[in-house]
N, C-alpha and C. Protein backbone atom coordinates (compact mmCIF):
# COMPACT_ATOMS: atom_id res chain seq x y z
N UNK A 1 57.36 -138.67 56.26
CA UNK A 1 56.39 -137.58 56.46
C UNK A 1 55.11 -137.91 55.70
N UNK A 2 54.16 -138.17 56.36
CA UNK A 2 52.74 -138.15 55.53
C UNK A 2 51.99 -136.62 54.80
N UNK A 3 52.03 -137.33 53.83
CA UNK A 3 50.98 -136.34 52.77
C UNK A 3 49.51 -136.09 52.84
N UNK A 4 49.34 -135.25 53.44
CA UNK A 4 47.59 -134.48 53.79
C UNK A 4 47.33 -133.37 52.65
N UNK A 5 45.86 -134.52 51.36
CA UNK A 5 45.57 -133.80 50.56
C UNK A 5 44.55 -132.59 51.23
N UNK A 6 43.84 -131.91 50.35
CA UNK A 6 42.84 -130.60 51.03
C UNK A 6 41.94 -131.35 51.31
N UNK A 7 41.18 -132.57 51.00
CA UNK A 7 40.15 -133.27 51.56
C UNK A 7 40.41 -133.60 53.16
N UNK A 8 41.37 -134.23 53.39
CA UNK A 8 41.90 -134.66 54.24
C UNK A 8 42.11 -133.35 55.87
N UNK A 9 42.58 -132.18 55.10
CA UNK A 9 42.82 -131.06 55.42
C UNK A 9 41.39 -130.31 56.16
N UNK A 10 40.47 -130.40 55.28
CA UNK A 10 39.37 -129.59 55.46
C UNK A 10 38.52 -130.51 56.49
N UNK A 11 39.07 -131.88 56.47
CA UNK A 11 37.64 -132.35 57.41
C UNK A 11 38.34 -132.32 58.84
N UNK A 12 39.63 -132.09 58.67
CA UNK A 12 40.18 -131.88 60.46
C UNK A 12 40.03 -130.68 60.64
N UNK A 13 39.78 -129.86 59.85
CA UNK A 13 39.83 -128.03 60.27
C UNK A 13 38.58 -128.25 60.33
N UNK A 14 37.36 -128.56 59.85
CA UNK A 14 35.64 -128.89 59.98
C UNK A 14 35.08 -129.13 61.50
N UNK A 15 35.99 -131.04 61.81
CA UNK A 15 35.70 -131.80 62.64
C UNK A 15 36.59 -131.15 63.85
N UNK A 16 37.42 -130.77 63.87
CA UNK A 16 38.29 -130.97 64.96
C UNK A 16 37.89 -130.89 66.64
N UNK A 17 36.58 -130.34 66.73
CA UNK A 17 35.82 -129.81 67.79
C UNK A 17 35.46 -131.47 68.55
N UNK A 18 35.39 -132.62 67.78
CA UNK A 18 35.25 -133.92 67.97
C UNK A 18 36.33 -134.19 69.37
N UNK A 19 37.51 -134.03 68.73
CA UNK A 19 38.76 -134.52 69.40
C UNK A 19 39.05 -133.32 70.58
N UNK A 20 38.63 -132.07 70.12
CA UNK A 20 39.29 -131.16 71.26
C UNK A 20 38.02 -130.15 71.30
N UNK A 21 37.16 -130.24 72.18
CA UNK A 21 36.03 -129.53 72.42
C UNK A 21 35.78 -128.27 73.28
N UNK A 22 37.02 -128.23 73.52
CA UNK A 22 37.84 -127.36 74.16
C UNK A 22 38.02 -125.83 73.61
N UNK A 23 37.84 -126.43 72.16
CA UNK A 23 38.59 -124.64 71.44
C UNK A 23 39.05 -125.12 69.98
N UNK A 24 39.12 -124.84 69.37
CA UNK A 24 39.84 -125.36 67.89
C UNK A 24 41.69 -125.14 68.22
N UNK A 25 41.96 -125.63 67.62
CA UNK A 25 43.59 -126.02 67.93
C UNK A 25 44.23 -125.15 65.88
N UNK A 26 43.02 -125.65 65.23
CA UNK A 26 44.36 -124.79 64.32
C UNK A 26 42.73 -124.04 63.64
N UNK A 27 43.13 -123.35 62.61
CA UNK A 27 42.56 -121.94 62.06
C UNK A 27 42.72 -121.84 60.35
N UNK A 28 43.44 -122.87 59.79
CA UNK A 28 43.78 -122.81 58.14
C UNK A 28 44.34 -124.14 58.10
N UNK A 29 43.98 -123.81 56.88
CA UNK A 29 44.24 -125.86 55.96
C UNK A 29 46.10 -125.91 56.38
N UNK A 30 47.01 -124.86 56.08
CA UNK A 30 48.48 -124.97 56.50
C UNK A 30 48.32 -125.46 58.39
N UNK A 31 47.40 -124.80 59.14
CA UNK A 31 47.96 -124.49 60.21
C UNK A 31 47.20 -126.11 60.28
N UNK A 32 46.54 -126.83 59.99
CA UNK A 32 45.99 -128.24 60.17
C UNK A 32 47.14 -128.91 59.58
N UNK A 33 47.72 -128.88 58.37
CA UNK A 33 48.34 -129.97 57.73
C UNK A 33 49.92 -129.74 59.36
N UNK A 34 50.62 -128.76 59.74
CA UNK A 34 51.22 -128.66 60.25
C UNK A 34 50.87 -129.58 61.57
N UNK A 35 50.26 -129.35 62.18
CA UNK A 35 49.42 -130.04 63.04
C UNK A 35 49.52 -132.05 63.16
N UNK A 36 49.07 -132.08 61.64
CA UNK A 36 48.49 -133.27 61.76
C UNK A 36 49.85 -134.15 61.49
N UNK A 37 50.92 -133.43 61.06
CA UNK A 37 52.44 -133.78 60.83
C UNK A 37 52.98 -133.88 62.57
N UNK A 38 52.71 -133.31 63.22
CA UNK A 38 53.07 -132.75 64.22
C UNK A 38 52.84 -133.77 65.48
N UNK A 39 51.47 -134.55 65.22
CA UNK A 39 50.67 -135.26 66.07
C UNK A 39 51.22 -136.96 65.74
N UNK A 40 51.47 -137.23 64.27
CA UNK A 40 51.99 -138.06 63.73
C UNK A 40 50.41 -138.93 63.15
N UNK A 41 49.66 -138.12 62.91
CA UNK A 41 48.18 -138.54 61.84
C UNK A 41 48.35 -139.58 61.35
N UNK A 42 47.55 -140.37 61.13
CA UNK A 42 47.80 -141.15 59.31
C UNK A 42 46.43 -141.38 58.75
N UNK A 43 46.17 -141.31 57.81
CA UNK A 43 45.00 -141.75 57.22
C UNK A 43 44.98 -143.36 56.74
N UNK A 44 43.92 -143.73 56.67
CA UNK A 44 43.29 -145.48 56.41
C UNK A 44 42.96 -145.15 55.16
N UNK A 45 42.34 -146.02 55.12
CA UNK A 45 41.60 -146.31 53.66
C UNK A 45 40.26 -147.31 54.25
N UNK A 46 40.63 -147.83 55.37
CA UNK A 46 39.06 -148.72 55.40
C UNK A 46 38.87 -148.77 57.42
N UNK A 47 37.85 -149.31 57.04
CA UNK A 47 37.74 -149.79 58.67
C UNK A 47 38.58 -150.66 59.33
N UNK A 48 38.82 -151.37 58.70
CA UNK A 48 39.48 -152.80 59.02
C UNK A 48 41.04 -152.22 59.11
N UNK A 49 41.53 -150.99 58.69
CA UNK A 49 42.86 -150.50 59.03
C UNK A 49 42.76 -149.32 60.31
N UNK A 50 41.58 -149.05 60.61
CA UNK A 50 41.32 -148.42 61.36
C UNK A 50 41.54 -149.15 62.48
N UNK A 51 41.14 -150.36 62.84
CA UNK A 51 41.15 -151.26 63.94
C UNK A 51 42.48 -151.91 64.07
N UNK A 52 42.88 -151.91 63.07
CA UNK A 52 44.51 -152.33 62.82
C UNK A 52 45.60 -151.58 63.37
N UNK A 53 45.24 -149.83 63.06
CA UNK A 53 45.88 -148.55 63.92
C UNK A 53 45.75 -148.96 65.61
N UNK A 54 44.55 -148.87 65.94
CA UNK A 54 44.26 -149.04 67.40
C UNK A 54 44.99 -150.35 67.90
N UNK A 55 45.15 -151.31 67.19
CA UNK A 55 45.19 -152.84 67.84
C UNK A 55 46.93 -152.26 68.37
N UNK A 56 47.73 -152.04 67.06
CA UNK A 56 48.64 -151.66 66.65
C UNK A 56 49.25 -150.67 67.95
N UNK A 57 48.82 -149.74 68.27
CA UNK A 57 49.30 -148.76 68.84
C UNK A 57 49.01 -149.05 70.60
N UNK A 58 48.17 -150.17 70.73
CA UNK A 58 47.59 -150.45 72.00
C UNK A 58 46.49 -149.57 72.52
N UNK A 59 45.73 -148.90 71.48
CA UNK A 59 44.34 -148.33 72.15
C UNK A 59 43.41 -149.52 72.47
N UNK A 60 43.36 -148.98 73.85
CA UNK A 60 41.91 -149.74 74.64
C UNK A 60 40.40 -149.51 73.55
N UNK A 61 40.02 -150.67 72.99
CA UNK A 61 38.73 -150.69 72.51
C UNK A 61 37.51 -151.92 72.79
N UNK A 62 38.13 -152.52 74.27
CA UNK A 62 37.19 -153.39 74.77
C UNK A 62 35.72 -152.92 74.59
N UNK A 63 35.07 -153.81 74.86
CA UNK A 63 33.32 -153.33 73.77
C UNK A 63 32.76 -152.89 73.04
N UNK A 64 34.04 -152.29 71.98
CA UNK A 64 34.08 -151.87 70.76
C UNK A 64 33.58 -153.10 69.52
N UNK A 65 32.69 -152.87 68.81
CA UNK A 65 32.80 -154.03 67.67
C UNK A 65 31.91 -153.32 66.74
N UNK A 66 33.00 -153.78 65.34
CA UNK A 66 32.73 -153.49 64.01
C UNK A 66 32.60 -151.99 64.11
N UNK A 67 31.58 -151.19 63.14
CA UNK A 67 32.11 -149.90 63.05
C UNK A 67 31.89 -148.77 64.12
N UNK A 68 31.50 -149.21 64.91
CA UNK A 68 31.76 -148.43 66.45
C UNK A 68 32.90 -148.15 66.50
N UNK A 69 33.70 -148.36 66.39
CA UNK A 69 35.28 -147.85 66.47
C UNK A 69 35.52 -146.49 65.30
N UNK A 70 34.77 -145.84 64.38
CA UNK A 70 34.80 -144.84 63.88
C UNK A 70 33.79 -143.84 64.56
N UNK A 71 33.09 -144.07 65.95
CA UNK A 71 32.50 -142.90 66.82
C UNK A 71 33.61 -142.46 67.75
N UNK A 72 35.19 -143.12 67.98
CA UNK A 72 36.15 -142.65 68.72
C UNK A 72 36.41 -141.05 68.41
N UNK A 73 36.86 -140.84 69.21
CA UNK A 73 37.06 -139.31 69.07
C UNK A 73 38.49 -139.08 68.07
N UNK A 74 39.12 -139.80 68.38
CA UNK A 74 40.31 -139.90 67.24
C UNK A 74 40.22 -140.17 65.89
N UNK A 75 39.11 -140.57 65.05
CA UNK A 75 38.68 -140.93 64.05
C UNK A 75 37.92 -140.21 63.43
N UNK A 76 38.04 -139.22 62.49
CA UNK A 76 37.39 -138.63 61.27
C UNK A 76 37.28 -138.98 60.17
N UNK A 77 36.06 -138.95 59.65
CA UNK A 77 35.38 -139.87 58.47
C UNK A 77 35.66 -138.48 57.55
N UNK A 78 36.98 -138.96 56.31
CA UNK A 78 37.04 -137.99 55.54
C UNK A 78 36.37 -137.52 54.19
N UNK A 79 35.31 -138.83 54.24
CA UNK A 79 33.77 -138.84 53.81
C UNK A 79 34.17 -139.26 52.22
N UNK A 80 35.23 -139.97 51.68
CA UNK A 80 35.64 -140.46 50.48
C UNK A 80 36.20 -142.11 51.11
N UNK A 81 36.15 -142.25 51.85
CA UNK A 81 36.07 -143.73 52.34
C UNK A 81 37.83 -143.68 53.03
N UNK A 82 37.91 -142.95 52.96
CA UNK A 82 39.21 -142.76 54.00
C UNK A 82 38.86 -142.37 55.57
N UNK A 83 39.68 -142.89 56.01
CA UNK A 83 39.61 -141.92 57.90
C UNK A 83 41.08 -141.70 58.04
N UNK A 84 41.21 -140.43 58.54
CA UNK A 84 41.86 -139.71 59.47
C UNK A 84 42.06 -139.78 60.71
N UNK A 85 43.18 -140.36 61.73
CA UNK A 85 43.65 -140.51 62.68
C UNK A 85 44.19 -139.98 63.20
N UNK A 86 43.80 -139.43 64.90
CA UNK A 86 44.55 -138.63 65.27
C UNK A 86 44.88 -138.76 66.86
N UNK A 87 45.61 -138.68 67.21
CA UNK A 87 45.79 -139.19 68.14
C UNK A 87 45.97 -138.01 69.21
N UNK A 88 45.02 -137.15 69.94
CA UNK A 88 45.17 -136.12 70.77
C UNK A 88 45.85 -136.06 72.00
C-alpha cells in the first residue's frame, strides 16, 4: 500500500481537474488519499522515474522527449520535486 503524505494529498485534490475535467472525483485530503490507493498512484522522485513509470507500464509516449512527459495528464508536479501518478 503506498503512503500519500498531505503534500502529495493536496496537489491531487488542487490539480485533479487536469486528469478529469469532467467534475472533481474526490472533495477531502481522506477522500483523495482513498482514491489514489484505489487507482494504484505512485509517486517519483524525478523525471527520469517518471519515464521509467510510462516505459514500464506501456504508455504510448511517441514524440514525447525529455520533460514533456510531465504535461501528460497523468502527471502532477507535487512542486517538492516529486510527481504524482495517476493513472485515470
Amino acid at each position: 500500500m503506498h503512503e500519500f503524505d498531505d503534500a502529495v494529498l493536496q496537489c491531487f485534490l488542487k490539480n485533479q481537474s487536469q486528469l478529469f475535467p469532467e467534475g472533481d472525483v474526490v472533495s477531502s485530503l481522506e477522500e483523495a488519499e482513498a482514491f489514489l490507493e484505489e487507482c494504484l498512484a505512485v509517486v517519483v522522485g524525478s523525471v527520469r522515474e517518471v519515464w521509467d513509470f510510462f516505459e514500464e507500464e506501456g504508455i504510448d509516449v511517441d514524440g514525447v522527449k525529455g520533460d514533456e512527459i510531465l504535461e501528460a495528464d497523468e502527471v502532477f508536479d507535487v512542486g517538492d520535486g516529486r510527481y504524482l501518478i495517476v493513472e485515470g
